[in-house]
Protein backbone atom coordinates (compact mmCIF):
# COMPACT_ATOMS: atom_id res chain seq x y z
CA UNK A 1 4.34 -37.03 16.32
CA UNK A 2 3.07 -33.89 15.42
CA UNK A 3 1.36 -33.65 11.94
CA UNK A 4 1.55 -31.15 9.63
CA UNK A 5 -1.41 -29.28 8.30
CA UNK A 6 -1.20 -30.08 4.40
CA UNK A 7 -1.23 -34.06 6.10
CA UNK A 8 -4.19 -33.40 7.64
CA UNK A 9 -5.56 -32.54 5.02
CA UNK A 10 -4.28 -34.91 2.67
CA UNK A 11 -5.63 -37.99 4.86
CA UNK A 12 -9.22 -35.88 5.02
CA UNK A 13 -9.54 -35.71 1.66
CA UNK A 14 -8.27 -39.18 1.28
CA UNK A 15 -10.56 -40.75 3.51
CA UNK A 16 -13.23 -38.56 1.77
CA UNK A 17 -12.71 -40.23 -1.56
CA UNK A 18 -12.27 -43.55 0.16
CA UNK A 19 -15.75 -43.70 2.09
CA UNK A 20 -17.27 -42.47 -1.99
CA UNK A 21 -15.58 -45.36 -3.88
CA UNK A 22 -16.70 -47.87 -1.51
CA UNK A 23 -20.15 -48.41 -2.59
CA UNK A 24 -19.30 -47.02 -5.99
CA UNK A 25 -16.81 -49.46 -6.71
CA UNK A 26 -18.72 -52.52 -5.59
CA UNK A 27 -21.00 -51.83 -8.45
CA UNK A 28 -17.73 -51.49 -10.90
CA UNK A 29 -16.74 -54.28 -9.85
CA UNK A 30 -20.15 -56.39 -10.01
CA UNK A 31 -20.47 -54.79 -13.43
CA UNK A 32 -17.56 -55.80 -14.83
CA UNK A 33 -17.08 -51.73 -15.72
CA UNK A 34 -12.86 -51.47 -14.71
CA UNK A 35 -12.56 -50.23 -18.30
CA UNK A 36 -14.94 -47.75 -18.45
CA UNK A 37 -13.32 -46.09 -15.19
CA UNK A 38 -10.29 -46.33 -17.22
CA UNK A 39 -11.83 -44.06 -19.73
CA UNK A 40 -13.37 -41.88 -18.19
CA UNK A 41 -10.25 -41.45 -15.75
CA UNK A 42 -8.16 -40.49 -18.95
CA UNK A 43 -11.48 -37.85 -20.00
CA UNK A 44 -10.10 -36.64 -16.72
CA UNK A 45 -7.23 -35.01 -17.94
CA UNK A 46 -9.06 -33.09 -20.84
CA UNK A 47 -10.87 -31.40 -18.34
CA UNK A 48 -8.16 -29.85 -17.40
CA UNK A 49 -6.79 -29.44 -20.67
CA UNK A 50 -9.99 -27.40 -21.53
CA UNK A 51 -10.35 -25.68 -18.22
CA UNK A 52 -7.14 -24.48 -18.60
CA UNK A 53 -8.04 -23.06 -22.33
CA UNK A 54 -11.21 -21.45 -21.55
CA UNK A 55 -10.73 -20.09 -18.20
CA UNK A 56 -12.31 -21.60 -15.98
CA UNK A 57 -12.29 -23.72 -12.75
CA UNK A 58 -10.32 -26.74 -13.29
CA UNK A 59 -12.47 -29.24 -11.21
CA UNK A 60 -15.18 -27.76 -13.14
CA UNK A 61 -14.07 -28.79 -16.46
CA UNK A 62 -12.99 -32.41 -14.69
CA UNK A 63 -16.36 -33.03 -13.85
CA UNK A 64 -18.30 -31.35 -16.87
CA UNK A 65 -16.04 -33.58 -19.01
CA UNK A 66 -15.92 -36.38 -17.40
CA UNK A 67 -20.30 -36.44 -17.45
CA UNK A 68 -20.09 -35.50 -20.97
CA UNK A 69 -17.84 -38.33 -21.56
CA UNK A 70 -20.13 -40.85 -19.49
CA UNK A 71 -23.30 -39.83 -20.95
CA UNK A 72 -21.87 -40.12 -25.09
CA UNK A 73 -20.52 -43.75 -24.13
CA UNK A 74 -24.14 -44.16 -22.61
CA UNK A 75 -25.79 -43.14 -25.95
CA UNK A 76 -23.44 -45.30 -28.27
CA UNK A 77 -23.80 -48.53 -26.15
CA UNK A 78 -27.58 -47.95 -26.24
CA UNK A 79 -27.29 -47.50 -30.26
CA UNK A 80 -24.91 -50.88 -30.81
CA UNK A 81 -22.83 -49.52 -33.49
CA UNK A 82 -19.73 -50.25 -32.18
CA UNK A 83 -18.97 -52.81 -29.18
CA UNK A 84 -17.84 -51.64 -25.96
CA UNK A 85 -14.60 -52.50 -25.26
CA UNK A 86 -13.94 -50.77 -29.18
CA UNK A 87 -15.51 -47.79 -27.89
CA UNK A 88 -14.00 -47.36 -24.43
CA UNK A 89 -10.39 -47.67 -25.80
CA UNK A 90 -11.60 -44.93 -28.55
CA UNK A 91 -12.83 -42.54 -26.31
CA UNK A 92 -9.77 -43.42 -23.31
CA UNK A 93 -7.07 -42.70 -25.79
CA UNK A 94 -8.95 -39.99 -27.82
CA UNK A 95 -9.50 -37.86 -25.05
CA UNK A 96 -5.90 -38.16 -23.25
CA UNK A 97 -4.56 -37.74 -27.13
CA UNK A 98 -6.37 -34.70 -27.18
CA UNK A 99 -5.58 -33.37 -23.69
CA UNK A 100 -1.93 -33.79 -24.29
CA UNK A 101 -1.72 -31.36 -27.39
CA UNK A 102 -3.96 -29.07 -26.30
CA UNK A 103 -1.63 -28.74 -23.06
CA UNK A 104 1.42 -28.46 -25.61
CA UNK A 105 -0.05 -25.61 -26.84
CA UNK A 106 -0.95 -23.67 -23.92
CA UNK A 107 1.40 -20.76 -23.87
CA UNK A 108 1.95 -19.06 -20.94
CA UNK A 109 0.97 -22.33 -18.57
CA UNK A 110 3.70 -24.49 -16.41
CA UNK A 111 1.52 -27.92 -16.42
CA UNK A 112 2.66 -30.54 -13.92
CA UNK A 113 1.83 -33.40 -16.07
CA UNK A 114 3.04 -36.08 -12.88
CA UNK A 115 0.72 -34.18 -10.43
CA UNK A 116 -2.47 -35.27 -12.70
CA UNK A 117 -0.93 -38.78 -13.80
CA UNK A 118 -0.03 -39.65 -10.77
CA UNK A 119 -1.90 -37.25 -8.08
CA UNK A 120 -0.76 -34.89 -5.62
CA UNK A 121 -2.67 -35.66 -2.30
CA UNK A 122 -0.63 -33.63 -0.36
CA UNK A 123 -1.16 -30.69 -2.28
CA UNK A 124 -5.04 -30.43 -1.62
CA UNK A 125 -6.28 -27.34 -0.37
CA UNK A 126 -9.29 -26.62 1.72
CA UNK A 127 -11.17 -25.89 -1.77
CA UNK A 128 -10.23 -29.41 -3.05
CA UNK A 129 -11.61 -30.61 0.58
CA UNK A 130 -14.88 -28.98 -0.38
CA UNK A 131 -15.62 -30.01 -3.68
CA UNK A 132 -14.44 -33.59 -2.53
CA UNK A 133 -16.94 -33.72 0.44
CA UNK A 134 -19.39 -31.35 -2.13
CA UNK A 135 -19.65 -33.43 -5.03
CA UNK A 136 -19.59 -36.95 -3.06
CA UNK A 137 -22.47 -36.25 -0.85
CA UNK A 138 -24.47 -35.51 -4.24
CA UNK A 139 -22.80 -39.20 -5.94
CA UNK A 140 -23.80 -41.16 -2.51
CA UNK A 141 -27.12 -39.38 -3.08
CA UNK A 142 -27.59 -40.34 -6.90
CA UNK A 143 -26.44 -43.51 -5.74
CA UNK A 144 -28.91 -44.50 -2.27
CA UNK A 145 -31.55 -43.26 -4.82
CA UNK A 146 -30.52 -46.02 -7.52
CA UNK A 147 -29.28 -48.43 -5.22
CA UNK A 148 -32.64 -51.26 -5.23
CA UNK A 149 -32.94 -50.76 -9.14
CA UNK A 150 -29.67 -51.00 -9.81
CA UNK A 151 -29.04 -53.94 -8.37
CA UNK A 152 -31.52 -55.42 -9.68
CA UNK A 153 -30.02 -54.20 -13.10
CA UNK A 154 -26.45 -56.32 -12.26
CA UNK A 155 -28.21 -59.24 -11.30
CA UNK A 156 -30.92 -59.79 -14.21
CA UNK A 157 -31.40 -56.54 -16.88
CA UNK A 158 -34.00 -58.88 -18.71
CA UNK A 159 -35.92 -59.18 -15.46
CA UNK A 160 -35.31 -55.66 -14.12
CA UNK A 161 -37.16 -54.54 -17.26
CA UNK A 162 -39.62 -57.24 -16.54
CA UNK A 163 -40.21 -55.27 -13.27
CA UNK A 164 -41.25 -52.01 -14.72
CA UNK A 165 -37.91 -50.69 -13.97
CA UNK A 166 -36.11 -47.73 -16.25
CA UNK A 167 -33.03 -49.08 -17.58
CA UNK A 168 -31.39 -46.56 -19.22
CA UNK A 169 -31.82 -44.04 -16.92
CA UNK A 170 -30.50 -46.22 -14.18
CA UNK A 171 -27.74 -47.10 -16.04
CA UNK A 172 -27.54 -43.14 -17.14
CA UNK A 173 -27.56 -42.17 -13.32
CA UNK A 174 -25.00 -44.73 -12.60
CA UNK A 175 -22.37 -43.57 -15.08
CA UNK A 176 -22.83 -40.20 -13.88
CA UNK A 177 -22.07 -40.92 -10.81
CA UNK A 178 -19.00 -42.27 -11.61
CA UNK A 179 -18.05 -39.79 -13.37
CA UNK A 180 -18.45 -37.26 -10.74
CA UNK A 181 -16.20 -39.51 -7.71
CA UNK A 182 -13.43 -40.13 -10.66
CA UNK A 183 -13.78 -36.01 -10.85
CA UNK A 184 -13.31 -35.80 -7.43
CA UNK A 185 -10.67 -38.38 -6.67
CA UNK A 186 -8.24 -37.39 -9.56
CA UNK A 187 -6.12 -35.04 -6.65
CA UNK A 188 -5.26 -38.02 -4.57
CA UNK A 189 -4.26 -41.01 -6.70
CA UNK A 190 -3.95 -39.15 -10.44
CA UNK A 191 -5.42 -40.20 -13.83
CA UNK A 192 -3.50 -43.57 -14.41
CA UNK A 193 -4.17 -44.95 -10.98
CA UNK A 194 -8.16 -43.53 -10.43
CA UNK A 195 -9.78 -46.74 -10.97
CA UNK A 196 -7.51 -48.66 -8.15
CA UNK A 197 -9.62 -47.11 -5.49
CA UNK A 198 -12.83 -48.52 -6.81
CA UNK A 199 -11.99 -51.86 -7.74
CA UNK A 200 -9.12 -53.19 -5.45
CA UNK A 201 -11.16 -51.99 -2.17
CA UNK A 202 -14.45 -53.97 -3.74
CA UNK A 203 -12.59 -57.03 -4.73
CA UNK A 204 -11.13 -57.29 -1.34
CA UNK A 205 -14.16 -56.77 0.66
CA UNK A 206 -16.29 -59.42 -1.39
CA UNK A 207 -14.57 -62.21 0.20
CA UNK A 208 -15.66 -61.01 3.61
CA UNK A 209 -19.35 -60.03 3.35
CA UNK A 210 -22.68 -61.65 3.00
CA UNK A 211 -24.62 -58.81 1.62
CA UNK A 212 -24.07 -56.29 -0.75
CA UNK A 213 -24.82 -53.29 2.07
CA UNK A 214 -21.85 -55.30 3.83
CA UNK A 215 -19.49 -55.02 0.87
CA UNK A 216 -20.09 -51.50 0.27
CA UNK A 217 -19.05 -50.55 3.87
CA UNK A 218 -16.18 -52.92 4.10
CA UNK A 219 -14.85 -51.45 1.11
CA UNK A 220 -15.03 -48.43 2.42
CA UNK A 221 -13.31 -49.07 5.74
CA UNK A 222 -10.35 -50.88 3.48
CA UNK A 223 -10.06 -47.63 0.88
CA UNK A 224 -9.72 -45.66 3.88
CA UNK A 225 -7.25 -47.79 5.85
CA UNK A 226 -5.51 -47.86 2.32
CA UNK A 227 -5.02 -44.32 2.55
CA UNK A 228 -4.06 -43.76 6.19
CA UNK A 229 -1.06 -46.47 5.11
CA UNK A 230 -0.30 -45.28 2.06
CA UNK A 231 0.13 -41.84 3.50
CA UNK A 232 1.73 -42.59 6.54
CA UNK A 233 4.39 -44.81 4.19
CA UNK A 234 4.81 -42.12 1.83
CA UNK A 235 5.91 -39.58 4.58
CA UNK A 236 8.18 -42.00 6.27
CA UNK A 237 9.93 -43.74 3.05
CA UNK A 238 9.25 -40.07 1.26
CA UNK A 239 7.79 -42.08 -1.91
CA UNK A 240 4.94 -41.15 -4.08
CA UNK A 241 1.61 -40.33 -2.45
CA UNK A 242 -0.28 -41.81 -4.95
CA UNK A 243 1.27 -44.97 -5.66
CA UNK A 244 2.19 -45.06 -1.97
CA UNK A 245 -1.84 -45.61 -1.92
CA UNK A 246 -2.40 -48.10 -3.84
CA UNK A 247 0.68 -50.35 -3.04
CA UNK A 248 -1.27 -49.93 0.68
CA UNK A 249 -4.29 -51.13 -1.19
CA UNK A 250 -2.85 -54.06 -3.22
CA UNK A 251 -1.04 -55.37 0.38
CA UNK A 252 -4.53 -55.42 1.83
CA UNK A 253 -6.13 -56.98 -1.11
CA UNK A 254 -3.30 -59.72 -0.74
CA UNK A 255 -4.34 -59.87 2.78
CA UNK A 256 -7.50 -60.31 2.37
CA UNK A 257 -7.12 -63.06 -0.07
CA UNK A 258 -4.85 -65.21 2.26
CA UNK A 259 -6.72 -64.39 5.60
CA UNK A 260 -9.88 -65.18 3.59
CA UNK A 261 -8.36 -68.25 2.36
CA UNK A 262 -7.38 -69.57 5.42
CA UNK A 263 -10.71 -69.18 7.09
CA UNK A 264 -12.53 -70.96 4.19
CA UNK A 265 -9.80 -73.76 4.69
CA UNK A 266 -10.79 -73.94 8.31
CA UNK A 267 -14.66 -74.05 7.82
CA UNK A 268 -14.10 -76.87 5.70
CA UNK A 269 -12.15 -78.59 7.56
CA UNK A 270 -14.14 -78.26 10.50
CA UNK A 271 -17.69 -79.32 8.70
């Protein structure tokens, strides 16, 4: 089978995302932080929203507002005003409140709303492929440079400040870096289904790894074998690209969770 160009590069910018989230989402995962994805994955669409008003790039704005998002829910949990979970479902639904009316009154603009809820993999262009591979070499960066610290952080904050270490800015770093792969990864799996690729990957890799170096890779080998299925289905059965994904993703997950069960069931049985 020959494939066609705008597959290609569909399943390289898929993969892209795929080997980002893995370490990423190991972290989310660890840190019980699914929610905060959630938000800023809704931010997300604002970016767009303002891009679209003021002119400039889209994945620009994504990014931009999607940091700018991170870093005020960074400041407020440091403050305690208002608890987390409050604050994360304020600034989720503010911002996609927000992005929707300012895209109902963009005149002169033909917005496909499904494309952004739901992403458009297959409708990546070489530009998306560079910004993809751009901005997740400089969140794998952020994130070898944190890596020690911050985990340290998720297993003991009390005693990673005990250690000298700087908390907020780790936790600062971290958020931004989130930020930035949610950016990135918008194009192939759309707002509503972003924070699938960090947390079902992560979730079924813990069952088969030791370390936390090994979870980050097998993560990354199951995000990208997510997306090689979920493409391949979605050309065959012509379904969405996106959710195509991360049905592929859930099957593994299930997969992983009976295979892994049944190999704990055997150790047992044979100590």
């Amino acid at each position: 089978m020959i494939l066609e160009d705008f597959f290609l590069r569909a399943l390289v910018a898929g993969i892209g995302v795929a080997l980002i989230s893995g370490p990423l989402g190991c972290f989310v995962v660890w840190r019980r932080m699914a929610y905060f994805g959630d938000t800023l994955a809704h931010s997300a669409l604002l970016g767009v929203a303002l891009g679209l008003l003021l002119g400039f790039n889209l994945t620009v704005g994504i990014i931009g507002t999607a940091i700018a998002i991170a870093l005020t829910v960074t400041l407020f949990q440091h403050q305690k005003k208002i608890a987390s979970d409050t604050l994360l479902g304020i600034m989720a639904h503010s911002s996609l409140a927000v992005s929707l009316v300012v895209l109902g009154l963009l005149q002169g603009y033909r917005v496909d709303l499904l494309s952004y809820l739901f992403g458009d993999v297959l409708a990546v262009n070489y530009q998306d492929i560079y910004w993809i591979y751009g901005g997740g070499a400089v969140a794998l960066s952020l994130l070898a440079y944190i890596w020690k610290d911050l985990l340290a952080l998720t297993l003991h904050e009390e005693l990673a400040r005990a250690e000298g270490i700087n908390v907020a800015l780790i936790q600062t770093l971290f958020m931004v870096t989130v930020a930035i792969v949610i950016a990135i990864a918008m194009k192939v799996v759309g707002v509503l289904l972003i924070t699938s690729l960090l947390i079902i990957p992560a979730a079924a890799a813990r069952r088969f790894a030791k370390t936390p170096e090994q979870m980050a890779i097998i993560a990354s080998l199951i995000g990208s074998l997510s997306i090689i299925l979920g493409l391949f289905g979605s050309l065959e059965w012509d379904t969405p690209s996106g959710p195509s994904i991360v049905v592929a993703e859930v099957i593994l997950f299930l997969g992983g969770l009976i295979f892994g069960g049944l190999l704990l069931g055997k150790k047992a049985h044979t100590t």
